[in-house]
N, C-alpha and C. Protein backbone atom coordinates (compact mmCIF):
# COMPACT_ATOMS: atom_id res chain seq x y z
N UNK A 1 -0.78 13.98 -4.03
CA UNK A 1 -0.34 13.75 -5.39
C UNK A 1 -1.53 13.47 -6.29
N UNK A 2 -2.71 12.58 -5.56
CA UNK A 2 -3.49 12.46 -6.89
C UNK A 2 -4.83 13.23 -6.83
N UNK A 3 -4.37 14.47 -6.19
CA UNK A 3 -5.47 15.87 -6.27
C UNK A 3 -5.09 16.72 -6.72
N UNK A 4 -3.50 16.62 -7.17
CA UNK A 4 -2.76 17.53 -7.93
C UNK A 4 -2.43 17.04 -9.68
N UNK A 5 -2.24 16.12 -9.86
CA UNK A 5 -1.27 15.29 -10.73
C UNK A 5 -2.62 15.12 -11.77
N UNK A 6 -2.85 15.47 -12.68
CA UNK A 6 -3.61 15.12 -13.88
C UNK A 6 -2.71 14.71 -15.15
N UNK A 7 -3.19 13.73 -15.96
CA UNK A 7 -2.35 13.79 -17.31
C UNK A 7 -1.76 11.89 -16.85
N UNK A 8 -1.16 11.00 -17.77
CA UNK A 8 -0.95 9.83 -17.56
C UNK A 8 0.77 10.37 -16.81
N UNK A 9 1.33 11.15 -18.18
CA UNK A 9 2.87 11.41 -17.91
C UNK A 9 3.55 12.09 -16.69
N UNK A 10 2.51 12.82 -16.23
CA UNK A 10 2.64 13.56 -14.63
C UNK A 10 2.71 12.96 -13.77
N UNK A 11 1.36 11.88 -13.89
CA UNK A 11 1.55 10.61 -12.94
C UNK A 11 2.66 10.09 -12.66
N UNK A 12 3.13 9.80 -13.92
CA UNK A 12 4.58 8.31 -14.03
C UNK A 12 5.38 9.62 -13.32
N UNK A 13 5.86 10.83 -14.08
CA UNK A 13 6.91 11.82 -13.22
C UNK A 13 6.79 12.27 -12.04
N UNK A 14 5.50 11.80 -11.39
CA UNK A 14 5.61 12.32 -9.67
C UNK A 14 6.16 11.22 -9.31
N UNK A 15 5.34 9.90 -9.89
CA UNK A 15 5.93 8.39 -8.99
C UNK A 15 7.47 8.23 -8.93
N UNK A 16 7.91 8.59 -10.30
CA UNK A 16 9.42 7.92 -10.04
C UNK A 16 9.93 9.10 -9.26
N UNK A 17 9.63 10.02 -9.04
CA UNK A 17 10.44 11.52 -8.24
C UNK A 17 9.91 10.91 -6.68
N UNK A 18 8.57 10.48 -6.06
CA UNK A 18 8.65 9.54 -5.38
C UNK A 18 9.61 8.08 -4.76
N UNK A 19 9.71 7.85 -5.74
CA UNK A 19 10.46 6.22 -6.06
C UNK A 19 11.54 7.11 -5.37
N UNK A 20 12.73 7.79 -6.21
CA UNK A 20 13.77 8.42 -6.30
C UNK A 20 13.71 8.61 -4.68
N UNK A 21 13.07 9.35 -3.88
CA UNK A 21 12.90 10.08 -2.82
C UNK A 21 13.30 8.96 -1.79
N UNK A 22 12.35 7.67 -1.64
CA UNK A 22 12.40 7.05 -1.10
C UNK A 22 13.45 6.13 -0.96
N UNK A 23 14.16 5.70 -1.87
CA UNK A 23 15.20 4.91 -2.39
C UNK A 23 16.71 5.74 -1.50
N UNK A 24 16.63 7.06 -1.81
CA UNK A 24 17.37 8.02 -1.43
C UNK A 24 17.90 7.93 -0.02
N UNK A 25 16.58 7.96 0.77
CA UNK A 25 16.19 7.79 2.45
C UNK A 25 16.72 6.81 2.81
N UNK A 26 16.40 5.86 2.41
CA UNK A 26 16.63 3.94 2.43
C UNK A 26 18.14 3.99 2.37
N UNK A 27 19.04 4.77 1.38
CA UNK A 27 20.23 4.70 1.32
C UNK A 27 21.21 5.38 2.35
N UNK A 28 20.74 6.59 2.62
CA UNK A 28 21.16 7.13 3.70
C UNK A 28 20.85 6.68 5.16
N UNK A 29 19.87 5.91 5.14
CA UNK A 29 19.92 5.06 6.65
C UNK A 29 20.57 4.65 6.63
N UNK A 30 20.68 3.87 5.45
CA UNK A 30 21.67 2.26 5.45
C UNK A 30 23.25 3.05 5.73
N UNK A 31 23.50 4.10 4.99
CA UNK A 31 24.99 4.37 5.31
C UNK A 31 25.09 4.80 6.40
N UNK A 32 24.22 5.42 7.14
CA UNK A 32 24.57 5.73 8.96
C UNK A 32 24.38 4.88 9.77
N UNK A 33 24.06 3.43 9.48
CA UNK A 33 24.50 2.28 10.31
C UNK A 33 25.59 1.96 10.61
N UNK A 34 25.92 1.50 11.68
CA UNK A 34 27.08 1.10 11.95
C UNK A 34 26.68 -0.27 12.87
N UNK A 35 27.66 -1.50 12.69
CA UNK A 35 27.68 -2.89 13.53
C UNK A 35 28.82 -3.34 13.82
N UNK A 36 28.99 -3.10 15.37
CA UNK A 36 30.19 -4.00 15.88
C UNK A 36 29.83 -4.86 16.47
N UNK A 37 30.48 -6.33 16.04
CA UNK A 37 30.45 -7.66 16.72
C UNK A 37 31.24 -7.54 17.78
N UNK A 38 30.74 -8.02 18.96
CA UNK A 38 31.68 -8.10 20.05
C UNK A 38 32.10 -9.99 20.22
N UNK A 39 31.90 -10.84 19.26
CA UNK A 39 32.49 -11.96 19.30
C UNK A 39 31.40 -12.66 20.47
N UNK A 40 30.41 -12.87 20.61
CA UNK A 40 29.54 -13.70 21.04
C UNK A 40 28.66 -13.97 19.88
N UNK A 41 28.20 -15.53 20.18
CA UNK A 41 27.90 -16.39 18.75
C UNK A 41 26.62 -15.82 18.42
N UNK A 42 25.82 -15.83 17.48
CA UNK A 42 24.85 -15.37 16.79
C UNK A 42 23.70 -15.79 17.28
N UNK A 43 22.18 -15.14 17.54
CA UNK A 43 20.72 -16.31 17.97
C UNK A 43 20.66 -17.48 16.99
N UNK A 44 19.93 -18.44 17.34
CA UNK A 44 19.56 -19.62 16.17
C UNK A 44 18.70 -19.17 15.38
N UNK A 45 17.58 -18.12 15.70
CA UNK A 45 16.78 -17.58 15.04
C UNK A 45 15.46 -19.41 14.75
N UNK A 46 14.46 -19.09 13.91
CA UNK A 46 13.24 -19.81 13.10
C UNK A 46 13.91 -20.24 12.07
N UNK A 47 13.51 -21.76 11.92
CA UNK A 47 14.22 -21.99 10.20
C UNK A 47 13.29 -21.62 9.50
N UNK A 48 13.46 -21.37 8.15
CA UNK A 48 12.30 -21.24 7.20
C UNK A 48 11.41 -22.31 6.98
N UNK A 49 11.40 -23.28 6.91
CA UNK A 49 10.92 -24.51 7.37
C UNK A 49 9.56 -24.12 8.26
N UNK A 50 9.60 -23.66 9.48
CA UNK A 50 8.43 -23.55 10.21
C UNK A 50 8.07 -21.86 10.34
N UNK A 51 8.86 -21.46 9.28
CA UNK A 51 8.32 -19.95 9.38
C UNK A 51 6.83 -19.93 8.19
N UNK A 52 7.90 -20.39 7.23
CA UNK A 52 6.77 -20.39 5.92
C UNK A 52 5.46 -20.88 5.99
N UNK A 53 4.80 -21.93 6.89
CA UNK A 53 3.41 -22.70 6.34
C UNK A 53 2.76 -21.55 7.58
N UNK A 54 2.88 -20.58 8.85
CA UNK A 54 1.97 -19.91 9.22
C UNK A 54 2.12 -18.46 8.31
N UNK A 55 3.20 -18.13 7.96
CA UNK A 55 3.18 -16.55 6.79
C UNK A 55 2.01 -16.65 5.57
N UNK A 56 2.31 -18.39 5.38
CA UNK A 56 1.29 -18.49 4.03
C UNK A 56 -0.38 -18.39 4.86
N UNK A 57 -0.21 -19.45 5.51
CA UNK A 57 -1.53 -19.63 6.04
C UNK A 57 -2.44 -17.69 6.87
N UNK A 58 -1.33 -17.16 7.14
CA UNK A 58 -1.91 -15.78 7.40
C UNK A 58 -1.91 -14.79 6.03
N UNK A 59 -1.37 -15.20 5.24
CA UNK A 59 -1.97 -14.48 3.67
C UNK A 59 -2.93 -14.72 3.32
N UNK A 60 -3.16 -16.34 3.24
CA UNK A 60 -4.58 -16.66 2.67
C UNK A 60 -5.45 -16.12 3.67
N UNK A 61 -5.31 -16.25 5.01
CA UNK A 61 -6.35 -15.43 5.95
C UNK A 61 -6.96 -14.26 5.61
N UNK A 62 -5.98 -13.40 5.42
CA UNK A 62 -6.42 -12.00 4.82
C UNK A 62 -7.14 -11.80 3.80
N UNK A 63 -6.40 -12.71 2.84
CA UNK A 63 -7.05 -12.22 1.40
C UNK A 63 -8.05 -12.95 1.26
N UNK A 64 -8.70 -14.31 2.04
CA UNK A 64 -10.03 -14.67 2.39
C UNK A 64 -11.04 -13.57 2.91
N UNK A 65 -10.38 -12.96 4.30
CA UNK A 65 -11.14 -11.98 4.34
C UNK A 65 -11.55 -10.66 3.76
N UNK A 66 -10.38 -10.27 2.94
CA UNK A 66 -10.89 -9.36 2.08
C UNK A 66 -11.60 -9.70 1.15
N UNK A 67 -11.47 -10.84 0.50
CA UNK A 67 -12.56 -11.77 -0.51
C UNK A 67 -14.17 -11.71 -0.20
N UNK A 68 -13.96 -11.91 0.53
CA UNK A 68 -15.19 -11.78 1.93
C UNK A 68 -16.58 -10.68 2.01
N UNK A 69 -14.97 -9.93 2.31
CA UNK A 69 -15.85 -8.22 2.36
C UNK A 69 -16.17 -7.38 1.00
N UNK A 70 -14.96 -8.18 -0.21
CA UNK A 70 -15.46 -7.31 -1.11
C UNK A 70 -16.80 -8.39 -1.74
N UNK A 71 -17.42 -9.81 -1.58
CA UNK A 71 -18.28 -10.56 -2.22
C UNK A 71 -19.51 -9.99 -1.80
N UNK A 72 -19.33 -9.43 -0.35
CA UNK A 72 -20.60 -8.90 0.41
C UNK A 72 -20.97 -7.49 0.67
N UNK A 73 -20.11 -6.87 -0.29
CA UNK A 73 -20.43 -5.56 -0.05
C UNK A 73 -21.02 -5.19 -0.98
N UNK A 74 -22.08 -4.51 -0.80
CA UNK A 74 -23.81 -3.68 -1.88
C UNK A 74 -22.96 -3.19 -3.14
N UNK A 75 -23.71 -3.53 -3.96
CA UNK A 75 -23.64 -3.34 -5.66
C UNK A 75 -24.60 -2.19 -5.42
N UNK A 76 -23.67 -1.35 -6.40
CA UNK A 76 -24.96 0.16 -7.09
C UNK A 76 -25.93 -0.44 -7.82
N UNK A 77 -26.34 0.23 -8.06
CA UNK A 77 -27.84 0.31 -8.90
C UNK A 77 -27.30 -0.78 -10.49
N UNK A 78 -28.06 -1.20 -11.13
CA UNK A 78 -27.63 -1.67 -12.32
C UNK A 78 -27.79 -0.50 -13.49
N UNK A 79 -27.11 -1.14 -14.57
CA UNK A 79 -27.23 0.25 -15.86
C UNK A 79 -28.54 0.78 -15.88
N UNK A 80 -28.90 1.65 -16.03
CA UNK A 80 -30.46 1.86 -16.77
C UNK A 80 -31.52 1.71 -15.76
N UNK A 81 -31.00 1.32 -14.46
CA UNK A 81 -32.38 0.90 -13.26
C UNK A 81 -32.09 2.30 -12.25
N UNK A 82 -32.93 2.84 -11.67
CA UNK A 82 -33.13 4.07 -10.91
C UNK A 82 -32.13 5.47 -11.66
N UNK A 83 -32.00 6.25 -10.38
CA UNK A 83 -31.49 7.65 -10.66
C UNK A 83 -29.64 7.00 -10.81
N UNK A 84 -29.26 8.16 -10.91
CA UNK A 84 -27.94 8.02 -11.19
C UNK A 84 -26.82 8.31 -9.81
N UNK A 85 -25.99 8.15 -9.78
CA UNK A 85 -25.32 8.25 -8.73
C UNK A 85 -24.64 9.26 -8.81
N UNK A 86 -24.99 10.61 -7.17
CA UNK A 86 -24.24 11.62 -7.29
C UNK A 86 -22.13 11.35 -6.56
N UNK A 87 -21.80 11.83 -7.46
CA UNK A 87 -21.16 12.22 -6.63
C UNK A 87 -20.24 12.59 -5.61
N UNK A 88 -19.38 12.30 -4.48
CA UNK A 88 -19.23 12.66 -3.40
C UNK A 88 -18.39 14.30 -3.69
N UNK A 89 -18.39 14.76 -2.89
CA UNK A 89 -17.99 15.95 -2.82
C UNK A 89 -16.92 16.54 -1.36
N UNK A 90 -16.10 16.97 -1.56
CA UNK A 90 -15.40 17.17 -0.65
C UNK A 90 -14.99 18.00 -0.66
N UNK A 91 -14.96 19.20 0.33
CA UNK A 91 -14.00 20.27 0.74
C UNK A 91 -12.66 20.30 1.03
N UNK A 92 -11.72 20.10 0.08
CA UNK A 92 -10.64 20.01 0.46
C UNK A 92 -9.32 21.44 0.27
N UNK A 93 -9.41 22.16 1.36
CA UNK A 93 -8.27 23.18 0.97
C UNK A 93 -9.09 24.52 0.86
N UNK A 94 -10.50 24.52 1.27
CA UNK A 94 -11.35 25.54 0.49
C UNK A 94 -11.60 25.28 -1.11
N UNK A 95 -11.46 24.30 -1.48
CA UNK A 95 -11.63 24.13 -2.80
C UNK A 95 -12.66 22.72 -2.90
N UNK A 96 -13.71 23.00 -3.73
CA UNK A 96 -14.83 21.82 -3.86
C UNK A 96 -14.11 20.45 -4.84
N UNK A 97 -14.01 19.42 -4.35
CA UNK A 97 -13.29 18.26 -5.30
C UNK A 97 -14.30 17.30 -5.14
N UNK A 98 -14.21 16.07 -6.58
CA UNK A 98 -15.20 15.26 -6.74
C UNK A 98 -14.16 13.87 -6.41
């Protein structure tokens, strides 16, 4: 989509034809479910109580570490200091893309 899709309004009309697509799928699973209770009582399952302080504590994990990697990862060149930056180039399809 975003090697095809130029323009702001193309964008928004692939996403929601996306959106649409997916939503679609999601609905048709959901209607080919089927659940029969056979009358044995339910698991107790985790209360939220002791679910919530390790979900949080493994968010902040992550986004520490991505904090992390993006504080320590090499800066380009500054404005106006060396050559300019080419580039990348990719062959995609037989066709040269930047």
């Amino acid at each position: 989509m975003t090697l095809n899709v130029k323009g702001l309004p193309s964008a928004l009309g692939s996403a929601l034809v996306a959106g649409v697509a997916v939503v679609a799928m999601h609905y048709t699973a959901m209607a080919a479910v089927t659940v029969t209770l056979d009358g044995r009582p339910l698991g107790g399952g985790t209360p939220a109580s002791q679910f919530v302080l390790p979900l949080a504590i493994g968010i902040m994990v992550v986004l520490a570490v991505a904090g992390i990697a993006v504080a320590l990862s090499p800066q380009g060149p500054e404005s106006g200091e060396g050559s300019a930056v080419e580039p990348i180039r990719v062959d995609l399809f037989g066709q040269e893309r930047y």
